[in-house]
PDB file of N, CA and C in Angstrom:
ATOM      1  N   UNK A   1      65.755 311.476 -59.954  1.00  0.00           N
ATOM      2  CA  UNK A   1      66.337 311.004 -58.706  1.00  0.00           C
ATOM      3  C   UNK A   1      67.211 312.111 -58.120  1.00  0.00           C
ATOM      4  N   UNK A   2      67.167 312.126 -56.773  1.00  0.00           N
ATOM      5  CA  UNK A   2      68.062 313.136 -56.482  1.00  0.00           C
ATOM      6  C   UNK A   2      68.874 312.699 -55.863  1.00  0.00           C
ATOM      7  N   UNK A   3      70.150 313.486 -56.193  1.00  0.00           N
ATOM      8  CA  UNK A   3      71.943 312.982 -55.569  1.00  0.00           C
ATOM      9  C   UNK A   3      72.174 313.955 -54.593  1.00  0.00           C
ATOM     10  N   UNK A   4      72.473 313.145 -53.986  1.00  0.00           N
ATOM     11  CA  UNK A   4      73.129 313.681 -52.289  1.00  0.00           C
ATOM     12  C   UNK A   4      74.852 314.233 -52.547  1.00  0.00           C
ATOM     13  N   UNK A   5      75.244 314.942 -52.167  1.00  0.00           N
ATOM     14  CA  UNK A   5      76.812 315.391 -51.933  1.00  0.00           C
ATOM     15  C   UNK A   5      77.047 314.439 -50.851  1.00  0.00           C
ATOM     16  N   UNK A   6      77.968 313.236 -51.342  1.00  0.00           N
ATOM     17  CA  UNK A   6      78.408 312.346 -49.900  1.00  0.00           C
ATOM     18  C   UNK A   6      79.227 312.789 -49.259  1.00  0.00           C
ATOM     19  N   UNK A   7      80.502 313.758 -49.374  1.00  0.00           N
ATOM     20  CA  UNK A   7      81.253 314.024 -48.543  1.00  0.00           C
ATOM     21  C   UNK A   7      81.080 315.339 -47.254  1.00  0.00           C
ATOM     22  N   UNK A   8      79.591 316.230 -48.287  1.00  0.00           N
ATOM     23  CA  UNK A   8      78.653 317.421 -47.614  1.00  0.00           C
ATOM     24  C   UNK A   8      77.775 316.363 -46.465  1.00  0.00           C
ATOM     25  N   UNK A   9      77.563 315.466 -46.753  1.00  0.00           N
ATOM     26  CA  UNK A   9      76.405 314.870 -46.023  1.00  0.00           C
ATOM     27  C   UNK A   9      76.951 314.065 -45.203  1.00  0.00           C
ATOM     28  N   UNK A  10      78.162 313.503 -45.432  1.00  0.00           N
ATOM     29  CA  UNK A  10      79.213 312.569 -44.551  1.00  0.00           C
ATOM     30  C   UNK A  10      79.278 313.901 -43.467  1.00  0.00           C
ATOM     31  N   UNK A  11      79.848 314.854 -43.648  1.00  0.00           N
ATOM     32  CA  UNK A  11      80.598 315.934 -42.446  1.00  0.00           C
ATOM     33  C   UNK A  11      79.285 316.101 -41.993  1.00  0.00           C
ATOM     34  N   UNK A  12      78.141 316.495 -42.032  1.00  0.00           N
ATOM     35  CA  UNK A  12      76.321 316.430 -41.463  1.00  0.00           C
ATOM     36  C   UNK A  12      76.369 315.687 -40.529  1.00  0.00           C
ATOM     37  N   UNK A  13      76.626 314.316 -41.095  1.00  0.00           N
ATOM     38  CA  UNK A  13      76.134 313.126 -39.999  1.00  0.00           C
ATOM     39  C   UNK A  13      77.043 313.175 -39.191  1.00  0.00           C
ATOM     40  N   UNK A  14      78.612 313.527 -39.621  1.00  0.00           N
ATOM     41  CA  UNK A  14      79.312 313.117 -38.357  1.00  0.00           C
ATOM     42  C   UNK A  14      79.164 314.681 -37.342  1.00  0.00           C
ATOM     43  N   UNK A  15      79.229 315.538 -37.896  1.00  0.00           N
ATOM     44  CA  UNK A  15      79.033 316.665 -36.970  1.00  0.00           C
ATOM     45  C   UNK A  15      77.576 316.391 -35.526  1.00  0.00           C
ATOM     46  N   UNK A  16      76.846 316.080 -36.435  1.00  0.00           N
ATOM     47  CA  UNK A  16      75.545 315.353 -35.851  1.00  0.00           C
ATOM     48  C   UNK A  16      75.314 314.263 -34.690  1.00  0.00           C
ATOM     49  N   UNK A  17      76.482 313.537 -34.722  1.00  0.00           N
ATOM     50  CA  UNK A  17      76.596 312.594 -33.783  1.00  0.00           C
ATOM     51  C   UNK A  17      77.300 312.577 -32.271  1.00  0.00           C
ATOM     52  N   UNK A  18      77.572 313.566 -32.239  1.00  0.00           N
ATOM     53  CA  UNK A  18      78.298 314.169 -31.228  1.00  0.00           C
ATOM     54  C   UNK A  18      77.200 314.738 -30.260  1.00  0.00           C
ATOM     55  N   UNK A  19      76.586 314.738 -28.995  1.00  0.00           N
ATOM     56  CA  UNK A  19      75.494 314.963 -28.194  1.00  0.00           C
ATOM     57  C   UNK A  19      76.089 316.661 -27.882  1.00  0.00           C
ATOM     58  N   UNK A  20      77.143 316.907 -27.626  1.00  0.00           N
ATOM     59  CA  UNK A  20      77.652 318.264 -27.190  1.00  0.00           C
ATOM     60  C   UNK A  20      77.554 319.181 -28.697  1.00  0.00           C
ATOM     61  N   UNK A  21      77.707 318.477 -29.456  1.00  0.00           N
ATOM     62  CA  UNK A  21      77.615 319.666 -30.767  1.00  0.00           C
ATOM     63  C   UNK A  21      76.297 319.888 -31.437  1.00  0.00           C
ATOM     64  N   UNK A  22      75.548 318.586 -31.006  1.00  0.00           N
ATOM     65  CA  UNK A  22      73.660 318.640 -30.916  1.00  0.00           C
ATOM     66  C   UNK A  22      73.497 319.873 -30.036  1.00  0.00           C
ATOM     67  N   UNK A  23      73.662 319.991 -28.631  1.00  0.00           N
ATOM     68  CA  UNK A  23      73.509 320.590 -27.765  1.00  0.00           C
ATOM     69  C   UNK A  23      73.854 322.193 -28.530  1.00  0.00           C
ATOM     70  N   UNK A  24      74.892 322.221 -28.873  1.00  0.00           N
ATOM     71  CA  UNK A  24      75.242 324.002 -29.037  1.00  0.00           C
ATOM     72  C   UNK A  24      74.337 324.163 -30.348  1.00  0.00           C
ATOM     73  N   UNK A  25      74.140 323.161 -31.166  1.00  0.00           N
ATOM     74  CA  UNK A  25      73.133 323.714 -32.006  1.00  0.00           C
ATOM     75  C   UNK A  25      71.909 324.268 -31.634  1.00  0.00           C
ATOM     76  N   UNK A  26      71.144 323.271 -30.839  1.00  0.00           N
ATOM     77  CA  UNK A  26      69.997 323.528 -30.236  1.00  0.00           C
ATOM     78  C   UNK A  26      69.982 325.328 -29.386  1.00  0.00           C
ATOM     79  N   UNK A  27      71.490 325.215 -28.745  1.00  0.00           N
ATOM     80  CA  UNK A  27      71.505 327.049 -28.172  1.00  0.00           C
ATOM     81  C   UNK A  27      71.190 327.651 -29.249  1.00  0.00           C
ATOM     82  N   UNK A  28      71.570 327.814 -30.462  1.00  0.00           N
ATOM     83  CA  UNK A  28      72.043 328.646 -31.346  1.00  0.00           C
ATOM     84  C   UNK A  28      70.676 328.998 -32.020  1.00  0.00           C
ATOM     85  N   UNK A  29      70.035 327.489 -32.127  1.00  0.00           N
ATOM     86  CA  UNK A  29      68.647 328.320 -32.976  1.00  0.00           C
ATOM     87  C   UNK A  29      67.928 328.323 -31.493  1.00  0.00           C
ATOM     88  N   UNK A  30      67.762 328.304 -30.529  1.00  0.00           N
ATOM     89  CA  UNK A  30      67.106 329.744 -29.277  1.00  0.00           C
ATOM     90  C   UNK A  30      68.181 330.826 -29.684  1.00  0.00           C
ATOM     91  N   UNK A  31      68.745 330.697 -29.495  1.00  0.00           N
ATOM     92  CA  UNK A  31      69.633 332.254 -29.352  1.00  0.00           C
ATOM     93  C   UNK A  31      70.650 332.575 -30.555  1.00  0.00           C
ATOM     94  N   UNK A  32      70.544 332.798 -31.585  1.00  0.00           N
ATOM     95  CA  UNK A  32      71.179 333.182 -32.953  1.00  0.00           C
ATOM     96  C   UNK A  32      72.228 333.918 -32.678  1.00  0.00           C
ATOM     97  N   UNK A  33      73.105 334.232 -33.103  1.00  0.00           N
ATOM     98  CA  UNK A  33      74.478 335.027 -32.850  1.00  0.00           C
ATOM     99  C   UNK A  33      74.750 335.300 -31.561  1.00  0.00           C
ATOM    100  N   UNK A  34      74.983 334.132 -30.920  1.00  0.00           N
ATOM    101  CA  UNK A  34      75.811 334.204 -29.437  1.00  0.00           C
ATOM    102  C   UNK A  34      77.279 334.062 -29.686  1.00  0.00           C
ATOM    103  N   UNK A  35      78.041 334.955 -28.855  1.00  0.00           N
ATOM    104  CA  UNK A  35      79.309 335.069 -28.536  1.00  0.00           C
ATOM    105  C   UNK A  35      79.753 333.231 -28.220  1.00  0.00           C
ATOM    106  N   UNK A  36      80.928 332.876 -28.891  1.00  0.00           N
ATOM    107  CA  UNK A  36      81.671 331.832 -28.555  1.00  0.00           C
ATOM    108  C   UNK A  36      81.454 331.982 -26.893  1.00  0.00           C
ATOM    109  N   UNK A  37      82.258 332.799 -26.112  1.00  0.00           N
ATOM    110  CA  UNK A  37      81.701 332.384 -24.867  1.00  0.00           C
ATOM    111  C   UNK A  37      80.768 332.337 -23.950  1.00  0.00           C
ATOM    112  N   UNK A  38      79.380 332.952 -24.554  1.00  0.00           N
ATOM    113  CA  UNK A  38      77.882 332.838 -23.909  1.00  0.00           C
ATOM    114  C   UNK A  38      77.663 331.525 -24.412  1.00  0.00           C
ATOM    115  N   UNK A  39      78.131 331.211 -25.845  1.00  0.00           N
ATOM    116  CA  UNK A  39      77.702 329.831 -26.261  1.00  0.00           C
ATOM    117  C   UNK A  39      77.787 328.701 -25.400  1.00  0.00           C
ATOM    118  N   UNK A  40      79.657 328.769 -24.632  1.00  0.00           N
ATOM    119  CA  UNK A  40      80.115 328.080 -23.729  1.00  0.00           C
ATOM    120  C   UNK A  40      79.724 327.809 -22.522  1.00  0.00           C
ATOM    121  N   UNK A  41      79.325 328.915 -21.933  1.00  0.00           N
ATOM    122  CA  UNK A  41      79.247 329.353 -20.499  1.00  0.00           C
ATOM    123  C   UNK A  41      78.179 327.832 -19.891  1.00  0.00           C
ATOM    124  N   UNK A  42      77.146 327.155 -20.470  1.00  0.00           N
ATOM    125  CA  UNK A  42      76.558 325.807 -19.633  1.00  0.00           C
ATOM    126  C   UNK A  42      76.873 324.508 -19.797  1.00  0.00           C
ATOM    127  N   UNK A  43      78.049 324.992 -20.431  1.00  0.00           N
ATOM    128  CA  UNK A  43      78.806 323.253 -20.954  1.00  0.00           C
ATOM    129  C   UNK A  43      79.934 322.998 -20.056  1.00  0.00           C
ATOM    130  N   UNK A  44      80.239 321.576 -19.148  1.00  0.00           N
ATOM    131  CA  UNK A  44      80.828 321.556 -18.093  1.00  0.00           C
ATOM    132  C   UNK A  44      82.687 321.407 -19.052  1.00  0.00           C
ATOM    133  N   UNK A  45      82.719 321.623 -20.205  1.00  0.00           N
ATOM    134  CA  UNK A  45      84.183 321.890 -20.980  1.00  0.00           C
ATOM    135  C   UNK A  45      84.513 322.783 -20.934  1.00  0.00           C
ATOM    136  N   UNK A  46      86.340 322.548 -21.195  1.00  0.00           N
ATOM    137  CA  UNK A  46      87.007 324.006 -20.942  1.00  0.00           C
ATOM    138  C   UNK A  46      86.219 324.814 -22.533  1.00  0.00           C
ATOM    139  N   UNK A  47      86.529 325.559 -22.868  1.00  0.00           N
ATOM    140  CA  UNK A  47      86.827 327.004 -23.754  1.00  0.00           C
ATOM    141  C   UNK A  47      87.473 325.986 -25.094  1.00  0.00           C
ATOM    142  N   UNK A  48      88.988 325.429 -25.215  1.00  0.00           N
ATOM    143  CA  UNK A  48      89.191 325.176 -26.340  1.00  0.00           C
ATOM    144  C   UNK A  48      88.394 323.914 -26.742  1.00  0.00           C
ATOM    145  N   UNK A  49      88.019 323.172 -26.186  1.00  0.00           N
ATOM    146  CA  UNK A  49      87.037 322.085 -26.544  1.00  0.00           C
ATOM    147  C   UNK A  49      85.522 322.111 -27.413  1.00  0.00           C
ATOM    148  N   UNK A  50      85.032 323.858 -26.566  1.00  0.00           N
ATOM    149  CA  UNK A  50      84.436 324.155 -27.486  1.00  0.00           C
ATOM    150  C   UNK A  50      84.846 324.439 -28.766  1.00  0.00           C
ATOM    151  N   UNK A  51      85.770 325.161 -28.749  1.00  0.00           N
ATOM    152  CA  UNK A  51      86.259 325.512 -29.833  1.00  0.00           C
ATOM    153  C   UNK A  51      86.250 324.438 -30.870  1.00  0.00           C
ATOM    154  N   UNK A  52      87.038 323.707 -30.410  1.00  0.00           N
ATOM    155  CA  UNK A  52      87.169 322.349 -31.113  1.00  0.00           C
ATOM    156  C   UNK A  52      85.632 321.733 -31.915  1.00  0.00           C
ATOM    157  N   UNK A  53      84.884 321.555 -30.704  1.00  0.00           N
ATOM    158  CA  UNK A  53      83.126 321.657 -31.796  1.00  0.00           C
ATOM    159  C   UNK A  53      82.954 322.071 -32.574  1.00  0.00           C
ATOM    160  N   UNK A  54      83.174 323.948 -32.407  1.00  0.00           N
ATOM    161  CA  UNK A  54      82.303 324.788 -33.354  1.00  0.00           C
ATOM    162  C   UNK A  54      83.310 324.334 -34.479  1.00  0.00           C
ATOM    163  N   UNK A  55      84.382 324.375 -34.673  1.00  0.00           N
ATOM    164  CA  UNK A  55      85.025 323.359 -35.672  1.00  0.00           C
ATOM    165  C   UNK A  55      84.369 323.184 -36.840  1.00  0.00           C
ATOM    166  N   UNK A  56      84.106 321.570 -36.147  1.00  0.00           N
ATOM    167  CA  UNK A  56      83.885 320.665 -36.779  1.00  0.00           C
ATOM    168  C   UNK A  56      82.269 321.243 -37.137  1.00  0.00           C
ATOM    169  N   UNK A  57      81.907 321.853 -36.191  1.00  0.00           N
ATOM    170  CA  UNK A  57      80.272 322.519 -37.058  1.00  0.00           C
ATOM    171  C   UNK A  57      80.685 323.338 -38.166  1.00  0.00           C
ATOM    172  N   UNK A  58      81.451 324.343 -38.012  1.00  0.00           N
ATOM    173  CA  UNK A  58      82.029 325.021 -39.209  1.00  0.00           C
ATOM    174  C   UNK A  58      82.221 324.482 -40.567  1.00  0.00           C
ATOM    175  N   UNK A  59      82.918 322.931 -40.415  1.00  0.00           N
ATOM    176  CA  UNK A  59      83.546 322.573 -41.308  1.00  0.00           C
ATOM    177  C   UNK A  59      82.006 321.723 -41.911  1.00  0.00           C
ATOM    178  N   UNK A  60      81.368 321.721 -41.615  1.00  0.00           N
ATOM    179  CA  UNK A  60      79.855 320.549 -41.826  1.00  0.00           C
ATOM    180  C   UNK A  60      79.132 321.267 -42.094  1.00  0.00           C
ATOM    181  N   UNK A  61      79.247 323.129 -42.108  1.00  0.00           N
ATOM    182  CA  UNK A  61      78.608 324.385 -42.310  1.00  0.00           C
ATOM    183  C   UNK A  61      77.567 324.293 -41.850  1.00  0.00           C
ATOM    184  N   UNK A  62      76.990 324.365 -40.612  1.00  0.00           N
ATOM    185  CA  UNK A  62      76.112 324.192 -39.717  1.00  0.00           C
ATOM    186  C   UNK A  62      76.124 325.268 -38.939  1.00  0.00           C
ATOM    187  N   UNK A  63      77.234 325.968 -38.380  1.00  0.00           N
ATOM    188  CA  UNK A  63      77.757 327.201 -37.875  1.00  0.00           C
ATOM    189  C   UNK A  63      78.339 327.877 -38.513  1.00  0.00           C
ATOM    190  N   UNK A  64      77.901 329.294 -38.726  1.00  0.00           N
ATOM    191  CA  UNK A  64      78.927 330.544 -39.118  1.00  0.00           C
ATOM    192  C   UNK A  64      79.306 331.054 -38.287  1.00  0.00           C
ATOM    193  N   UNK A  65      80.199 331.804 -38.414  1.00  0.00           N
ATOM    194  CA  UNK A  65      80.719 332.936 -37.100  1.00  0.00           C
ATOM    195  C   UNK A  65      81.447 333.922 -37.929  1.00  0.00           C
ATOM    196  N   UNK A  66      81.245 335.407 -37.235  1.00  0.00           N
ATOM    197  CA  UNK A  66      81.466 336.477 -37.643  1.00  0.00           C
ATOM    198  C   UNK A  66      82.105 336.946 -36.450  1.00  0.00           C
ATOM    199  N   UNK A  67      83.299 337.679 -36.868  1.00  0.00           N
ATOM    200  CA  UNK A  67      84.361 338.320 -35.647  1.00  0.00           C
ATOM    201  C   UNK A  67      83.731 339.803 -35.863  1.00  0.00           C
ATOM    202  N   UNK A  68      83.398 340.653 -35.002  1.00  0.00           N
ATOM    203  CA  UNK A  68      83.375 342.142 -34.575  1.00  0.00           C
ATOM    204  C   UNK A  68      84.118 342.894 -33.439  1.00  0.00           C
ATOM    205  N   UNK A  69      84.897 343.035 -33.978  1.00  0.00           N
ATOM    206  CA  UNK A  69      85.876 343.575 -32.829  1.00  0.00           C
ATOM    207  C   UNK A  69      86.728 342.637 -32.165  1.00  0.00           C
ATOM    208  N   UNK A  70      86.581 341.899 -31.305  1.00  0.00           N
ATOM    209  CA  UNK A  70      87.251 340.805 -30.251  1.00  0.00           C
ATOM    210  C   UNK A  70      86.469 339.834 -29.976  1.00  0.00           C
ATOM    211  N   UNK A  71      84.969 339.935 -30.368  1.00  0.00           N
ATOM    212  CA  UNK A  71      84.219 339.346 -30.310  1.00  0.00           C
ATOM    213  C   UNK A  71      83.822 338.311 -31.650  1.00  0.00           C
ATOM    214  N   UNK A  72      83.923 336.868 -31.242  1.00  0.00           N
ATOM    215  CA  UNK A  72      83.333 336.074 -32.886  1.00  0.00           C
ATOM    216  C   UNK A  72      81.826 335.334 -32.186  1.00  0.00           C
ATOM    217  N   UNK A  73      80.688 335.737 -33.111  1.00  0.00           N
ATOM    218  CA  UNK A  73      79.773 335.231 -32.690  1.00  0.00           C
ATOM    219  C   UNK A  73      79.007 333.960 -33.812  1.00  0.00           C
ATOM    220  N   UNK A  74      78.574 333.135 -33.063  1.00  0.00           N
ATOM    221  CA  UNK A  74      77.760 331.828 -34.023  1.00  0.00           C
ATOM    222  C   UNK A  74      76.622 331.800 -34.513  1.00  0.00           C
ATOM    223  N   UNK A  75      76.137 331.599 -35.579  1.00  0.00           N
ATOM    224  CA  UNK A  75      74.708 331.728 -36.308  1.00  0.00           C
ATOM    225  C   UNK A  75      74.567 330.207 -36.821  1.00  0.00           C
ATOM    226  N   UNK A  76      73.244 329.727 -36.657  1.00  0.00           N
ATOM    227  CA  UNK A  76      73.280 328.704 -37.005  1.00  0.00           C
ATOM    228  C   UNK A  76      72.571 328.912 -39.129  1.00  0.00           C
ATOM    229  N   UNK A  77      73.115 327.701 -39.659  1.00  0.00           N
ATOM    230  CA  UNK A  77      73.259 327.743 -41.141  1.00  0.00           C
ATOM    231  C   UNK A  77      72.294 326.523 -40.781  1.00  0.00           C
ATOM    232  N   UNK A  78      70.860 326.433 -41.592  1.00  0.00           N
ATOM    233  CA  UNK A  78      69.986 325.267 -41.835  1.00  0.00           C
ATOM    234  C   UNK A  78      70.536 324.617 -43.385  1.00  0.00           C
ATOM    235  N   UNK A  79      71.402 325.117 -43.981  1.00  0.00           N
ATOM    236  CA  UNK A  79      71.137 324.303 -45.579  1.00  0.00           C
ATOM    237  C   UNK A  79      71.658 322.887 -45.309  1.00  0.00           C
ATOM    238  N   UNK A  80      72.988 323.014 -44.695  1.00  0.00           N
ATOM    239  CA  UNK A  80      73.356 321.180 -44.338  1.00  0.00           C
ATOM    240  C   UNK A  80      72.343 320.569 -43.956  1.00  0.00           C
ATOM    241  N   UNK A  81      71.710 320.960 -42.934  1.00  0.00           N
ATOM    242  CA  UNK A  81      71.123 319.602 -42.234  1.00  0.00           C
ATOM    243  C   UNK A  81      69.712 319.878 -42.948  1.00  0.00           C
ATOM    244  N   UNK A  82      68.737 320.884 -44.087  1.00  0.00           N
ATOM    245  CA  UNK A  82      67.835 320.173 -45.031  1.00  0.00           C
ATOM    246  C   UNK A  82      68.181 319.031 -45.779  1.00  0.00           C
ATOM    247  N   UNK A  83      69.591 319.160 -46.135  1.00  0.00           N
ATOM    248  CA  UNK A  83      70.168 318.147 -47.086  1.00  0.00           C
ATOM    249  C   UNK A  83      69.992 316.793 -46.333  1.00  0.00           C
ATOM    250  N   UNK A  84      70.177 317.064 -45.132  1.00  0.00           N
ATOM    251  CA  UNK A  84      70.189 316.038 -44.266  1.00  0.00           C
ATOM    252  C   UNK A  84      68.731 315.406 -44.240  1.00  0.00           C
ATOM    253  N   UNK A  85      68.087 316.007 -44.203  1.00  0.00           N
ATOM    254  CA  UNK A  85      66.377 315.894 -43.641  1.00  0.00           C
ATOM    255  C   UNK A  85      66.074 315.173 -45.197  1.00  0.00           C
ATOM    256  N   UNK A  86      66.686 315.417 -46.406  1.00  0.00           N
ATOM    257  CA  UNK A  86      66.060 315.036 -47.696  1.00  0.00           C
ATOM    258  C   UNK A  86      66.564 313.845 -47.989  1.00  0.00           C
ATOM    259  N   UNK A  87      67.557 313.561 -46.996  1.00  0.00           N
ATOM    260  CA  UNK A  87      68.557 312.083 -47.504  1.00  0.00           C
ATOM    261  C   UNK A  87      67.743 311.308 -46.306  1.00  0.00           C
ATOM    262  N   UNK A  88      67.683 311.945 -45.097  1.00  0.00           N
ATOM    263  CA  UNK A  88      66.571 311.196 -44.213  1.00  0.00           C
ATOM    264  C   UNK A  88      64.919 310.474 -44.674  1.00  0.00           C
ATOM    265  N   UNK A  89      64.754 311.565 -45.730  1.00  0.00           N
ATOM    266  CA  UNK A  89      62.975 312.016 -46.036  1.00  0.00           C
ATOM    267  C   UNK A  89      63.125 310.590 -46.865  1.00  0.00           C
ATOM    268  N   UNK A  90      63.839 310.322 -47.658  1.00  0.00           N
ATOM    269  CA  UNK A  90      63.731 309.699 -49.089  1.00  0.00           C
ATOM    270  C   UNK A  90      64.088 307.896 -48.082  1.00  0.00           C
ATOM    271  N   UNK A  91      64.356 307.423 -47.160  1.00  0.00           N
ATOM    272  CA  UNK A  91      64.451 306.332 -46.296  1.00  0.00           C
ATOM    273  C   UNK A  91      63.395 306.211 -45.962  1.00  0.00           C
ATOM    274  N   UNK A  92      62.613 307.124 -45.476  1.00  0.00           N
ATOM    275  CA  UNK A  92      61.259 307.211 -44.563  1.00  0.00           C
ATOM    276  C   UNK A  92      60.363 306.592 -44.979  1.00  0.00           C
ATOM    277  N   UNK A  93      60.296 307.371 -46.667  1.00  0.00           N
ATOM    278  CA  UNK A  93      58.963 306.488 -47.596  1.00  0.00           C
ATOM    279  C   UNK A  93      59.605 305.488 -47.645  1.00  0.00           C
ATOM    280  N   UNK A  94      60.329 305.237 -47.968  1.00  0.00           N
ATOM    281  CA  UNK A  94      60.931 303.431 -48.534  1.00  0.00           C
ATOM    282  C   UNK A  94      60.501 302.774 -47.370  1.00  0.00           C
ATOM    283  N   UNK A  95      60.679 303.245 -45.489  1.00  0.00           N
ATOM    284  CA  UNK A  95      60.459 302.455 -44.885  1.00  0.00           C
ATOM    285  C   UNK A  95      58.946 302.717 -44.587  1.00  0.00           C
ATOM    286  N   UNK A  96      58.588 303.675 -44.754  1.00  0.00           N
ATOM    287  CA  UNK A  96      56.832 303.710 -44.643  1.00  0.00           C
ATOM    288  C   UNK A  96      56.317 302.753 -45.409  1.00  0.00           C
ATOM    289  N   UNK A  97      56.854 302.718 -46.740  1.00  0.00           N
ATOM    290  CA  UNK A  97      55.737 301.596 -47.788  1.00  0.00           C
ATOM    291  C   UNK A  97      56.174 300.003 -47.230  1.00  0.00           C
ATOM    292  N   UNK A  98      57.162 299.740 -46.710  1.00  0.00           N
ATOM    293  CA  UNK A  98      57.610 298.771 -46.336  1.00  0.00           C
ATOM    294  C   UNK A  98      56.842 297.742 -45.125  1.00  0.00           C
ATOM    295  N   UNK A  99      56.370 299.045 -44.251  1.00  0.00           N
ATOM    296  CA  UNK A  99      55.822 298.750 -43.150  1.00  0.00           C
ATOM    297  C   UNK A  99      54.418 298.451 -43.293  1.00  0.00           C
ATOM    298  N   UNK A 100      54.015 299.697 -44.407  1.00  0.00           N
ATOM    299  CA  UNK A 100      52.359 299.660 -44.808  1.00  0.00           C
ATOM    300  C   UNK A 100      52.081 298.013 -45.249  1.00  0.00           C
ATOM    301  N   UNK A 101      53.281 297.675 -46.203  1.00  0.00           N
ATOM    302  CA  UNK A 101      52.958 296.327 -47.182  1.00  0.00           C
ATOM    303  C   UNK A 101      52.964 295.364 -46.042  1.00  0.00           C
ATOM    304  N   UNK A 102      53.608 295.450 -44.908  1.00  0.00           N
ATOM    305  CA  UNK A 102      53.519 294.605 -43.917  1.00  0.00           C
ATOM    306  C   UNK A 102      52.370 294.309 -43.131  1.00  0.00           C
ATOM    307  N   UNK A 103      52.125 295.596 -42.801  1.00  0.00           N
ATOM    308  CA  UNK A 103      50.475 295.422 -42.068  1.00  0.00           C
ATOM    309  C   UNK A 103      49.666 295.054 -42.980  1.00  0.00           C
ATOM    310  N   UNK A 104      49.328 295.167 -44.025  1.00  0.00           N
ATOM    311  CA  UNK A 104      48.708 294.576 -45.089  1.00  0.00           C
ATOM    312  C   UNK A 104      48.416 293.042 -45.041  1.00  0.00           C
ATOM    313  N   UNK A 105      49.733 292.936 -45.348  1.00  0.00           N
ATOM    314  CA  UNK A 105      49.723 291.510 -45.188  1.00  0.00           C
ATOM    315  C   UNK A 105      49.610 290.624 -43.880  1.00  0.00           C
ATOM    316  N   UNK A 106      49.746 291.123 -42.703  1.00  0.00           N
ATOM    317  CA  UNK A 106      49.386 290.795 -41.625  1.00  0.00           C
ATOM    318  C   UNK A 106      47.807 291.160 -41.299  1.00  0.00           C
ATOM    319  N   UNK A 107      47.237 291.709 -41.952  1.00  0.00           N
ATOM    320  CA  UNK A 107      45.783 292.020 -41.444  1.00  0.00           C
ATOM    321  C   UNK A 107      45.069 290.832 -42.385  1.00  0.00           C
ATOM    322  N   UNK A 108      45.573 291.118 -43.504  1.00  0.00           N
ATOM    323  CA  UNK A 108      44.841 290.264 -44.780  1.00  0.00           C
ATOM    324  C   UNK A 108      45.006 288.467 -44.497  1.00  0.00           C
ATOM    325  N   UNK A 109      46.091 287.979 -43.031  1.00  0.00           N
ATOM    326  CA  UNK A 109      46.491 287.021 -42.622  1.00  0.00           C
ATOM    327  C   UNK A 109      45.545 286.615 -41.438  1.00  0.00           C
ATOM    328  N   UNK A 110      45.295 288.000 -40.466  1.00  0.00           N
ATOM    329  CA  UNK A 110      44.647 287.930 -39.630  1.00  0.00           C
ATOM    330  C   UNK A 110      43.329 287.873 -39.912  1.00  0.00           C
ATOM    331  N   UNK A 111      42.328 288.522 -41.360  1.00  0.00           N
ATOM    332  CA  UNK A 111      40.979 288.529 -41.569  1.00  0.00           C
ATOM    333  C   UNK A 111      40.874 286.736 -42.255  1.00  0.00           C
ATOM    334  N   UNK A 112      42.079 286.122 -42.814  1.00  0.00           N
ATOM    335  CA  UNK A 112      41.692 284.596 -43.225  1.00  0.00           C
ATOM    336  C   UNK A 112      41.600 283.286 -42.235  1.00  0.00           C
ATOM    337  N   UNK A 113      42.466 284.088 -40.762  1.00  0.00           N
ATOM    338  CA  UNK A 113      42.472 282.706 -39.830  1.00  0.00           C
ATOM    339  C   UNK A 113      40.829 283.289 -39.063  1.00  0.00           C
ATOM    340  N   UNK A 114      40.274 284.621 -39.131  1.00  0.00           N
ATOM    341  CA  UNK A 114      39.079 284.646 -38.803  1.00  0.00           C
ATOM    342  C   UNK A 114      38.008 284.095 -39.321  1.00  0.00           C
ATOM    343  N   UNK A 115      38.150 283.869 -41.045  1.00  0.00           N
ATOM    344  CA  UNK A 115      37.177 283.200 -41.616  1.00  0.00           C
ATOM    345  C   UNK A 115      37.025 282.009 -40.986  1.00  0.00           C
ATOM    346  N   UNK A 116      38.315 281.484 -41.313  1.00  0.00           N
ATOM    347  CA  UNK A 116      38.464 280.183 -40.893  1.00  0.00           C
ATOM    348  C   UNK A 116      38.326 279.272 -39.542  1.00  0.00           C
ATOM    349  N   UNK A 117      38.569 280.281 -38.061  1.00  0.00           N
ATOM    350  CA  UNK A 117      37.758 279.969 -36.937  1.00  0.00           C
ATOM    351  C   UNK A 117      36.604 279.992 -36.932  1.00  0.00           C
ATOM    352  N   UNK A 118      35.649 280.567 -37.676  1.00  0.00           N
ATOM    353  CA  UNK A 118      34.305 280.685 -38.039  1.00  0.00           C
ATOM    354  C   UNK A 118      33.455 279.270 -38.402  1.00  0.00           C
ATOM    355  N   UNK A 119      34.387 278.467 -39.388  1.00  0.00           N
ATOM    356  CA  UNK A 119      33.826 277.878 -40.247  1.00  0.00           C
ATOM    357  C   UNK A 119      34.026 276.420 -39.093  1.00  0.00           C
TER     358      UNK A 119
END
């Protein structure tokens, strides 16, 4: 069985739920090491708000950033959110077989009231 880190996977989901910190992710893997403020520049927020995001992406390790000079730029980090995708993956089958056993049984319901209009 495999164990999830709940408090790694807690900061995932909540980083995750935020539509503006979806959004700068999505920049980041188009455009890999963008400057904090190219990152900013199409989001109708000031400057520290972003800040405030990359944050909480930081802290959910979703974003790195590296300072060069005056400049700190963002890279996006995939290992959180596989973790994410494997705590997602392992629901999926449970609800795939769930659904399969359903149609099952709804077809195997639907081929007996056919016999039975027949007869």
């Amino acid at each position: 069985m495999v164990k999830f880190q709940g408090t790694q996977l807690d900061r995932t989901f909540s980083a995750l739920s935020d539509p503006t910190r979806r959004a700068l992710l999505a920049r980041l893997e188009g455009e890999d090491g963008l400057s904090i403020s190219d990152l900013a520049r199409p989001f109708p927020v000031s400057l520290p708000a972003i800040m405030k995001h990359l944050d909480v992406l930081s802290d959910a390790g979703l974003v790195t950033r590296s300072k060069q000079g005056r400049t700190v730029s963002c890279r996006l980090n995939a290992e959180p959110m596989e973790e994410a995708m494997g705590w997602l993956a392992r629901y999926q089958r449970f609800w795939t077989q769930r659904l399969d056993a359903l149609e099952a049984m709804l077809n195997a319901q639907r081929q007996d009231r056919d016999v039975k209009d027949k007869i």
